[in-house]
N, C-alpha and C. Protein backbone atom coordinates (compact mmCIF):
# COMPACT_ATOMS: atom_id res chain seq x y z
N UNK A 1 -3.33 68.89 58.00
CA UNK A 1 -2.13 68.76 58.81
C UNK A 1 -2.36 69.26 60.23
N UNK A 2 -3.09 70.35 60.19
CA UNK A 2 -3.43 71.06 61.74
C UNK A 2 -4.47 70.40 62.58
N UNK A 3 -5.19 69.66 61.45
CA UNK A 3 -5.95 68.94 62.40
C UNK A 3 -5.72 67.34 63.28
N UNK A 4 -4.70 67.07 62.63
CA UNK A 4 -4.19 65.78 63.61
C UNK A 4 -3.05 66.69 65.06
N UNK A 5 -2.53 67.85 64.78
CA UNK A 5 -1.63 67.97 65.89
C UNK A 5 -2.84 68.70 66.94
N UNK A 6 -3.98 69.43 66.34
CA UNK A 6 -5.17 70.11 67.17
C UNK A 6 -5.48 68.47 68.11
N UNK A 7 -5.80 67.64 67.41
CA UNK A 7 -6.56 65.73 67.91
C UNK A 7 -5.31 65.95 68.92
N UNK A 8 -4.40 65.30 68.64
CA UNK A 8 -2.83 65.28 69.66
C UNK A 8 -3.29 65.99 70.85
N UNK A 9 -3.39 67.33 70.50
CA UNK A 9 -2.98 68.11 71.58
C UNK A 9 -4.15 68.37 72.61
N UNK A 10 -5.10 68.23 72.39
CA UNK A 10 -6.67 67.49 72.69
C UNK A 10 -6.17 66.59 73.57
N UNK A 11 -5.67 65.24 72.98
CA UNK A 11 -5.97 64.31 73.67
C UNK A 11 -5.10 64.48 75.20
N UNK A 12 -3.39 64.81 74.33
CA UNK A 12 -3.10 65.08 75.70
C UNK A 12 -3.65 65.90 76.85
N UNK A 13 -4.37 66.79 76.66
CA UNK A 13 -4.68 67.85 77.44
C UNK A 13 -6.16 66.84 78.27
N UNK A 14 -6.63 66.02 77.71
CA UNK A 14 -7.76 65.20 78.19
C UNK A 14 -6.81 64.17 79.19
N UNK A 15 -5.61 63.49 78.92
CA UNK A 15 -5.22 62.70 79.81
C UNK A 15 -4.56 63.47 80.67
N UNK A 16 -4.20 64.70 81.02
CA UNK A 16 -3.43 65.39 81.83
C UNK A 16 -4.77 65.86 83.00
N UNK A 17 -5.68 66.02 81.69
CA UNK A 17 -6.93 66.18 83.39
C UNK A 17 -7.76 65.54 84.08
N UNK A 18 -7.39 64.06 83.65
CA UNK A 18 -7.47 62.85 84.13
C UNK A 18 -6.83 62.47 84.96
N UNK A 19 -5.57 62.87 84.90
CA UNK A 19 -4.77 62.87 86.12
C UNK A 19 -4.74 63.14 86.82
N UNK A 20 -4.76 64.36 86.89
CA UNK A 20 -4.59 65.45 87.72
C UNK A 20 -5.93 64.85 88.61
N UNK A 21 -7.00 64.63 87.78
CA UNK A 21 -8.13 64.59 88.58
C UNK A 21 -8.31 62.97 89.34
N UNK A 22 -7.34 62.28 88.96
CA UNK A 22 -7.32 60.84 89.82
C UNK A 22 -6.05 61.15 90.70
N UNK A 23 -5.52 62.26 90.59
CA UNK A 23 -4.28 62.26 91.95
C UNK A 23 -5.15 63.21 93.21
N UNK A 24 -5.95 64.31 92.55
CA UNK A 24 -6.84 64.64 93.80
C UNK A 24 -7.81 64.19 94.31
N UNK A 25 -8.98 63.41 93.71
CA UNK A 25 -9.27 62.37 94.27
C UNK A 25 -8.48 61.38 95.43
N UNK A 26 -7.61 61.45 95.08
CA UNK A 26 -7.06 60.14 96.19
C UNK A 26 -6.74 60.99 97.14
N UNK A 27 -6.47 62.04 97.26
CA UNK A 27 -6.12 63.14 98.27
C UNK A 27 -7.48 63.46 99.34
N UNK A 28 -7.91 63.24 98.48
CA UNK A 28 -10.03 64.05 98.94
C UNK A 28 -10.56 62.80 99.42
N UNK A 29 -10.89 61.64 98.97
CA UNK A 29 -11.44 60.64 99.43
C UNK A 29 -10.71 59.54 100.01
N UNK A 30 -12.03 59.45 101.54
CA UNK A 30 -11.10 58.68 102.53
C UNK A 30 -11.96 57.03 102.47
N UNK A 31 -11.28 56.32 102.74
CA UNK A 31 -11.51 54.98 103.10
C UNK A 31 -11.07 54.47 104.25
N UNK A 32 -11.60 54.07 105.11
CA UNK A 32 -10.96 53.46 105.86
C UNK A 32 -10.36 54.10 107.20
N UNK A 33 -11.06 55.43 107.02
CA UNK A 33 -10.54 56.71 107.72
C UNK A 33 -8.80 57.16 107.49
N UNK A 34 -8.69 56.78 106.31
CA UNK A 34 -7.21 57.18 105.89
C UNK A 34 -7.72 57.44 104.15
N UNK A 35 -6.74 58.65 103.48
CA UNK A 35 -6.96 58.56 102.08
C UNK A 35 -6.79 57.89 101.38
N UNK A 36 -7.56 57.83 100.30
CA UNK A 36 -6.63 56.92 99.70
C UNK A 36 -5.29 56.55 99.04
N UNK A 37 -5.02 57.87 98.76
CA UNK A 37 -2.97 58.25 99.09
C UNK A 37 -2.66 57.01 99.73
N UNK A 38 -2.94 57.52 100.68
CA UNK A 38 -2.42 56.66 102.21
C UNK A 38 -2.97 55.45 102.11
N UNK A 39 -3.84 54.78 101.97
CA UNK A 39 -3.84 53.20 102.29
C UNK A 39 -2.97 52.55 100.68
N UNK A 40 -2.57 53.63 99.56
CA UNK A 40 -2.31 53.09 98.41
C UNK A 40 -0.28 52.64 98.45
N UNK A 41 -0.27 53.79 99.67
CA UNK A 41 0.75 54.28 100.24
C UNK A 41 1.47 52.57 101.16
N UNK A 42 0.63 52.76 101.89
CA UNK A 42 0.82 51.57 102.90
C UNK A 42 0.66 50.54 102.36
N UNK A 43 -0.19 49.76 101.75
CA UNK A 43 -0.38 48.65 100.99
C UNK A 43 1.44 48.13 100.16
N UNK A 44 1.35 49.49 99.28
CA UNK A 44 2.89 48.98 98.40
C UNK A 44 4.19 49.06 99.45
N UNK A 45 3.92 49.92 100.49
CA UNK A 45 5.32 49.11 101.91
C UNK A 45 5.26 48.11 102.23
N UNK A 46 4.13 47.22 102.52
CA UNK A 46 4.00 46.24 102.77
C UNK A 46 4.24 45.10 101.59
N UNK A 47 4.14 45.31 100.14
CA UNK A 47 4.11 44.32 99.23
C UNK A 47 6.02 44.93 99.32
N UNK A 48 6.64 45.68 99.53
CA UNK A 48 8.05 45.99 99.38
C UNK A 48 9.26 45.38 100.60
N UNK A 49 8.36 45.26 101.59
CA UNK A 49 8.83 44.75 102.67
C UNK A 49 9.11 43.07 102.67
N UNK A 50 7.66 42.65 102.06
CA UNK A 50 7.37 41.15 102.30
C UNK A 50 8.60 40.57 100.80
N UNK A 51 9.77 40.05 101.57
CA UNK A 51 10.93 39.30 100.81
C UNK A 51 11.11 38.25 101.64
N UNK A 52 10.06 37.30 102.08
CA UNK A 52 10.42 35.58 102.30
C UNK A 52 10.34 34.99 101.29
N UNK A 53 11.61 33.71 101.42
CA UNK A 53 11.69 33.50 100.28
C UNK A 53 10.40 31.79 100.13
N UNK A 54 10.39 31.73 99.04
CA UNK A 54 9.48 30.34 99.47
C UNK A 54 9.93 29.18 99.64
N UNK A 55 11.23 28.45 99.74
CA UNK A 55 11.82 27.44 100.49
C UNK A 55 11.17 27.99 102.32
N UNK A 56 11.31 29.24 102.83
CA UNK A 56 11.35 29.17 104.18
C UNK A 56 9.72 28.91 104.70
N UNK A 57 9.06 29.46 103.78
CA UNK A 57 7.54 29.73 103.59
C UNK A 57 7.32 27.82 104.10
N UNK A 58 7.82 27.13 102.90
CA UNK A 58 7.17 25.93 102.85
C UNK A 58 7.83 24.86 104.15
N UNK A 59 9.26 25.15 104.57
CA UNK A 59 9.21 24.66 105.94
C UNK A 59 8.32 25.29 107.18
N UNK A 60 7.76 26.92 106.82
CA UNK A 60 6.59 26.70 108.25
C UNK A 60 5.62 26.23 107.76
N UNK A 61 5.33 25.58 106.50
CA UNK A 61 3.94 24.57 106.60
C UNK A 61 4.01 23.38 106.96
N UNK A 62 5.50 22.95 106.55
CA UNK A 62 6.13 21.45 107.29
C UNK A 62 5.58 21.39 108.64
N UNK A 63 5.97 22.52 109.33
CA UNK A 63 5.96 22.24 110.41
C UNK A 63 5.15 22.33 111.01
N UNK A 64 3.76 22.88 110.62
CA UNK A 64 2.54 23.07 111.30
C UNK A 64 1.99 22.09 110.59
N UNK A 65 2.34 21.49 109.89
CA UNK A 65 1.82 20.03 109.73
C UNK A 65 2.09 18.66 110.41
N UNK A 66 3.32 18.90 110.95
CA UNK A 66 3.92 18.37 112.14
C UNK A 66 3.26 18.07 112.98
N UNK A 67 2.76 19.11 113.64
CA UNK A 67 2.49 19.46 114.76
C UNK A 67 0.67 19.05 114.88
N UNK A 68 0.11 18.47 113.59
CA UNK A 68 -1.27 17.96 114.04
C UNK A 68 -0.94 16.45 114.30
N UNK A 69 -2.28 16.44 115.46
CA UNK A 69 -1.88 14.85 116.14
C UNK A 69 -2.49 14.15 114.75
N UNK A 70 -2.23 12.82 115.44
CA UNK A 70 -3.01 11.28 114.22
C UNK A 70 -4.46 11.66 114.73
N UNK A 71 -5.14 11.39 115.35
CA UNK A 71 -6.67 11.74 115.49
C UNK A 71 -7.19 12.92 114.12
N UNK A 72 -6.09 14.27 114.46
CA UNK A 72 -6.92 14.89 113.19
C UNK A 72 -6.55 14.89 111.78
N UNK A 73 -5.49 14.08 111.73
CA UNK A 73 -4.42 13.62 110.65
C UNK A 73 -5.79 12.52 109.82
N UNK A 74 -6.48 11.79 110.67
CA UNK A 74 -7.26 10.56 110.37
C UNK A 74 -8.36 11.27 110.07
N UNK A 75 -9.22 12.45 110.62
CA UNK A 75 -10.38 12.80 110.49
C UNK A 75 -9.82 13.83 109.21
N UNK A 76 -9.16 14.54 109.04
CA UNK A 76 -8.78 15.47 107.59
C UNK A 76 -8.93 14.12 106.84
N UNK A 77 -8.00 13.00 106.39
CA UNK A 77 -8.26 12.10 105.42
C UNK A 77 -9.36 11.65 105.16
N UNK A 78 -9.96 11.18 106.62
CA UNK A 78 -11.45 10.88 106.08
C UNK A 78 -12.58 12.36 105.17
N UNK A 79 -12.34 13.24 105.19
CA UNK A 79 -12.83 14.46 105.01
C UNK A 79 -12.52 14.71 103.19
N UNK A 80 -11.40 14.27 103.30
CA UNK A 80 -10.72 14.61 101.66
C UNK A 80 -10.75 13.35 100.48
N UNK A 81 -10.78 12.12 101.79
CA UNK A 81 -11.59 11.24 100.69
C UNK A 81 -12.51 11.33 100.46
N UNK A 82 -13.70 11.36 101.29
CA UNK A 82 -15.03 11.92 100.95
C UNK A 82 -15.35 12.48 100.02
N UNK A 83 -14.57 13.76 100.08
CA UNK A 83 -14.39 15.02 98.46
C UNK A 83 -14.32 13.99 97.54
N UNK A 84 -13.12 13.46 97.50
CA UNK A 84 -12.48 13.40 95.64
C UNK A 84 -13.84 11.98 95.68
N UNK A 85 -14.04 11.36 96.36
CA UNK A 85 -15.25 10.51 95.69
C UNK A 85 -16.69 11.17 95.34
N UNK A 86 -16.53 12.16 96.19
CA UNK A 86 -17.72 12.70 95.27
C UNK A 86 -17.49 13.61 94.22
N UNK A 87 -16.36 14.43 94.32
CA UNK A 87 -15.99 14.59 93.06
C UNK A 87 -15.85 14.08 91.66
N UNK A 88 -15.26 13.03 92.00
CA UNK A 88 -14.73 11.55 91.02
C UNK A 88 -16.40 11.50 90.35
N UNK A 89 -17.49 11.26 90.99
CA UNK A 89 -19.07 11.18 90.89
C UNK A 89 -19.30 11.80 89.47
């Protein structure tokens, strides 16, 4: 009986200094000349911030698709047929 709550209490005490020892780590080691706290920090503001939705996303591709002349409209097609026939191969 004492020996499964001894295992238990083991293990937790092994994942608590795992922790502990992957939260100071990120404190201690720098990347980038910032810790890694900090770039782990900044990264998830940025994934928290970014709320476009993708209807608006796909009208600025409309529109920068727009905006190529027929000359490179003609040379992309020639480029992508090329592909799928040699693909098709």
């Amino acid at each position: 009986m004492f020996g499964h709550l001894f295992g238990f209490a083991l293990n937790v005490l092994k994942w608590t200094f795992f922790t502990l020892l992957v939260l100071v780590a990120g404190q201690l080691v720098y990347w980038r000349g910032k810790t890694v706290s900090d770039q782990v920090k900044i990264t998830l503001s940025h994934v928290e911030n970014w709320n476009q939705p993708a209807a608006e996303l796909t009208s600025q591709f409309r529109d920068g698709a727009e905006k190529i002349s027929a000359e490179e409209r003609a040379r992309l097609k020639k480029i992508f047929s090329r592909q799928e026939r040699t693909s098709a191969d």
